[in-house]
Protein backbone atom coordinates (compact mmCIF):
# COMPACT_ATOMS: atom_id res chain seq x y z
CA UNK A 1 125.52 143.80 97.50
CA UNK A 2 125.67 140.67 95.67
CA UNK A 3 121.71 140.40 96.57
CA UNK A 4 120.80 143.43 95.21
CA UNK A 5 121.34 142.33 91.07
CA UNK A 6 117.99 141.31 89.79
CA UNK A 7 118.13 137.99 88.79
CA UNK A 8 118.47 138.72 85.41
CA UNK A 9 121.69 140.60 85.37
CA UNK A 10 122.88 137.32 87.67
CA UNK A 11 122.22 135.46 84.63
CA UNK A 12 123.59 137.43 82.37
CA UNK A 13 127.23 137.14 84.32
CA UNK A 14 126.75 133.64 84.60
CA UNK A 15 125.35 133.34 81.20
CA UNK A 16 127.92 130.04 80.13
CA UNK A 17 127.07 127.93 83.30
CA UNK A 18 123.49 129.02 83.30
CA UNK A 19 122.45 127.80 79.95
CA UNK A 20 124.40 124.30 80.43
CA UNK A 21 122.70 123.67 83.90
CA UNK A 22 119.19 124.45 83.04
CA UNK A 23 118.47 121.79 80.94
CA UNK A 24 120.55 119.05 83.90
CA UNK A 25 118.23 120.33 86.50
CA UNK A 26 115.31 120.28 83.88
CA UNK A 27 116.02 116.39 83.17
CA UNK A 28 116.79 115.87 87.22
CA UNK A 29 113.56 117.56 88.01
CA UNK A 30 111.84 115.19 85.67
CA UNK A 31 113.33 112.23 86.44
CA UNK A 32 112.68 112.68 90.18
CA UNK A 33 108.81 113.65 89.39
CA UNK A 34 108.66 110.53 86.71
CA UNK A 35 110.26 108.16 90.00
CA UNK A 36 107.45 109.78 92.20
CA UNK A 37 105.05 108.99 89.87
CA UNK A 38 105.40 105.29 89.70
CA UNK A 39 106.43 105.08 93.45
CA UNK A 40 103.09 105.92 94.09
CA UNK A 41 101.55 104.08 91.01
CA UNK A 42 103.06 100.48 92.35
CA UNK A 43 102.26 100.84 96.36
CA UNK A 44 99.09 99.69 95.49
CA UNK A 45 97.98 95.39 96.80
CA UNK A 46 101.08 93.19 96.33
CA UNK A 47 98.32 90.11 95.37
CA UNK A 48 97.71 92.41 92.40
CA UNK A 49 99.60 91.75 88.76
CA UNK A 50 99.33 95.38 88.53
CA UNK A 51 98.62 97.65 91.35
CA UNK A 52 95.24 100.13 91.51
CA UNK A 53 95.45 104.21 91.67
CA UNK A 54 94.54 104.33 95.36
CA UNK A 55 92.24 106.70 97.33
CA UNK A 56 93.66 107.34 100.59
CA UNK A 57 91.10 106.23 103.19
CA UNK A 58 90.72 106.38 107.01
CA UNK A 59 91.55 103.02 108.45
CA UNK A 60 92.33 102.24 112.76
CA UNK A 61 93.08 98.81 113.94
CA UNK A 62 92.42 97.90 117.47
CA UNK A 63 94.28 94.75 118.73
CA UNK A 64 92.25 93.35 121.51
CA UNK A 65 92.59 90.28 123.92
CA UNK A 66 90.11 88.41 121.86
CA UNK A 67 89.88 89.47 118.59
CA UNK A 68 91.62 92.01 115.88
CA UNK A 69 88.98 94.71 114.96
CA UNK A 70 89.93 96.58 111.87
CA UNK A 71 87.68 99.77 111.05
CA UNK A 72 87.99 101.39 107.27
CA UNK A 73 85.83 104.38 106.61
CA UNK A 74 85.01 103.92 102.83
CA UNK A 75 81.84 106.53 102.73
CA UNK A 76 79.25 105.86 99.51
CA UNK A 77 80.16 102.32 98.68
CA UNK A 78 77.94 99.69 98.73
CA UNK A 79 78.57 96.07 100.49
CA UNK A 80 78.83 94.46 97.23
CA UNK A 81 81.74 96.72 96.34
CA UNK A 82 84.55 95.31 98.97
CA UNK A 83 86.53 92.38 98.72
CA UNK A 84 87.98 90.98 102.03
CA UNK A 85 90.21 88.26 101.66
CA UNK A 86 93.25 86.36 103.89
CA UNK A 87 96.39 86.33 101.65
CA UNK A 88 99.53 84.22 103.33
CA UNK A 89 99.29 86.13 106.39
CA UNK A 90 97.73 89.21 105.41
CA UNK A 91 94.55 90.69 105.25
CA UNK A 92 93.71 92.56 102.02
CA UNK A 93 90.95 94.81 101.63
CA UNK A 94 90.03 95.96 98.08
CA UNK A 95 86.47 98.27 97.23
CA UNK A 96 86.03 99.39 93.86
CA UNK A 97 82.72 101.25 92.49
CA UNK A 98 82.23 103.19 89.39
CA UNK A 99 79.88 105.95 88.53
CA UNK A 100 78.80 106.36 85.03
CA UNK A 101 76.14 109.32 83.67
CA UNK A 102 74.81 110.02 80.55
CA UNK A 103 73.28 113.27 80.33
CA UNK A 104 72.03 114.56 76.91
CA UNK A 105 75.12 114.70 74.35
CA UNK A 106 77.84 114.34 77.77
CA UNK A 107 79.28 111.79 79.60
CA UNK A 108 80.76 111.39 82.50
CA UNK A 109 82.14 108.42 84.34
CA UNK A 110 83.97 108.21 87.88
CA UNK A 111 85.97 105.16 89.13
CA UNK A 112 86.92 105.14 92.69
CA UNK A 113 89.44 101.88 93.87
CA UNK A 114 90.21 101.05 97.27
CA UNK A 115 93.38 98.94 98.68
CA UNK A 116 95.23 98.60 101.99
CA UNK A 117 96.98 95.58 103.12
CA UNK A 118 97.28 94.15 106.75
CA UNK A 119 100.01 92.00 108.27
CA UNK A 120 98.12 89.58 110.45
CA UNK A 121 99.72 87.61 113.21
CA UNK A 122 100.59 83.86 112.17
CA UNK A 123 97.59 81.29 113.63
CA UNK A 124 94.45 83.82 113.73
CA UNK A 125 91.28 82.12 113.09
CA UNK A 126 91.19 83.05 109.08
CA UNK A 127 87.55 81.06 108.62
CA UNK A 128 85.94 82.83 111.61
CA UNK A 129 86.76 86.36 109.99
CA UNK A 130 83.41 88.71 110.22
CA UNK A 131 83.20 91.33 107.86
CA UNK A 132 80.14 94.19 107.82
CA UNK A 133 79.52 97.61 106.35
CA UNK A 134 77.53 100.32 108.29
CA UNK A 135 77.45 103.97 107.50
CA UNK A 136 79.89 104.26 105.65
CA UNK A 137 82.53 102.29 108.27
CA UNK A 138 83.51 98.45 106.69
CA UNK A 139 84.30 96.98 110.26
CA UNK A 140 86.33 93.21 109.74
CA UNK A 141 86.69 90.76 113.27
CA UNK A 142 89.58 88.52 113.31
CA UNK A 143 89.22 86.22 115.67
CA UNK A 144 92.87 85.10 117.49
CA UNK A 145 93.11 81.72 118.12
CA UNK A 146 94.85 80.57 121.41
CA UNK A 147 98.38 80.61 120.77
CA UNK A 148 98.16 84.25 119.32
CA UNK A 149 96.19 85.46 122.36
CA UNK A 150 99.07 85.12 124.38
CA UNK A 151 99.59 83.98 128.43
CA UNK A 152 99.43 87.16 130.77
CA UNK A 153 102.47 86.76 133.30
CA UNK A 154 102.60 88.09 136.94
CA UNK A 155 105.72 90.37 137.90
CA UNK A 156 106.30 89.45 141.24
CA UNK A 157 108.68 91.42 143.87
CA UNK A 158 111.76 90.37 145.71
């Protein structure tokens, strides 16, 4: 029966624990969106002072015998825009472009930033990394050196 009261008549019973919680779960509501907020804000590159708004973007890494291929798909960027470089023992990839148009008495300007960060495997061959941007794909080569390729060993039977 209990179900049946329109929410307002609820209230109205309730009316000197209503008023006292709203504003709690008011402030709790905003505190948890405000600790979202920057959650998100500082995931961007830890070699950053300050971290970028990211773009999510579509990114597959393929660990082969030979070589680490990484494949981002960053669509309308340009070569020039990416910035590939070996951090400790991670690989950081950054892109940024920025769009800017003037049209009559308007304005309009778009800024897109790019960041994801790769844990590489200690001893990969950092100076032999290739790095090249097709259709919209930035495919990066890390070569393994021989310790990180690793020794394949037979399972024998007894």
């Amino acid at each position: 029966m209990a179900s049946l009261i329109p929410w307002k008549r609820r209230s109205e019973e309730r009316s000197g624990t209503a008023i006292s919680e709203r504003p709690h779960d008011l402030l709790a509501q905003m505190r948890q969106e405000l600790d979202s907020l920057f959650d998100r804000f500082f995931t961007g590159c830890p070699t950053l002072a300050g971290s970028w708004p990211l773009t999510d973007w579509g990114f597959d890494v393929e660990d082969a015998e030979k070589e680490i291929v990484v494949h981002a798909e960053a669509p309308g960027f340009e070569p020039d825009d990416f910035d590939v470089e070996i951090a400790g023992d991670n690989l950081v990839l950054k892109a940024e472009r920025k769009e800017e148009d003037k049209r009559g008495n308007g304005y309009r300007f778009h800024q897109e930033r790019l960041c994801r960060t790769l844990a590489l495997p200690h001893g990969v061959e950092a100076d032999k990394i290739d790095a090249r941007y097709h259709n919209g794909v930035l495919e990066i080569r890390v070569p393994k050196s021989e310790e990180v390729k690793g020794k394949r060993i037979a399972v024998k039977s007894t």
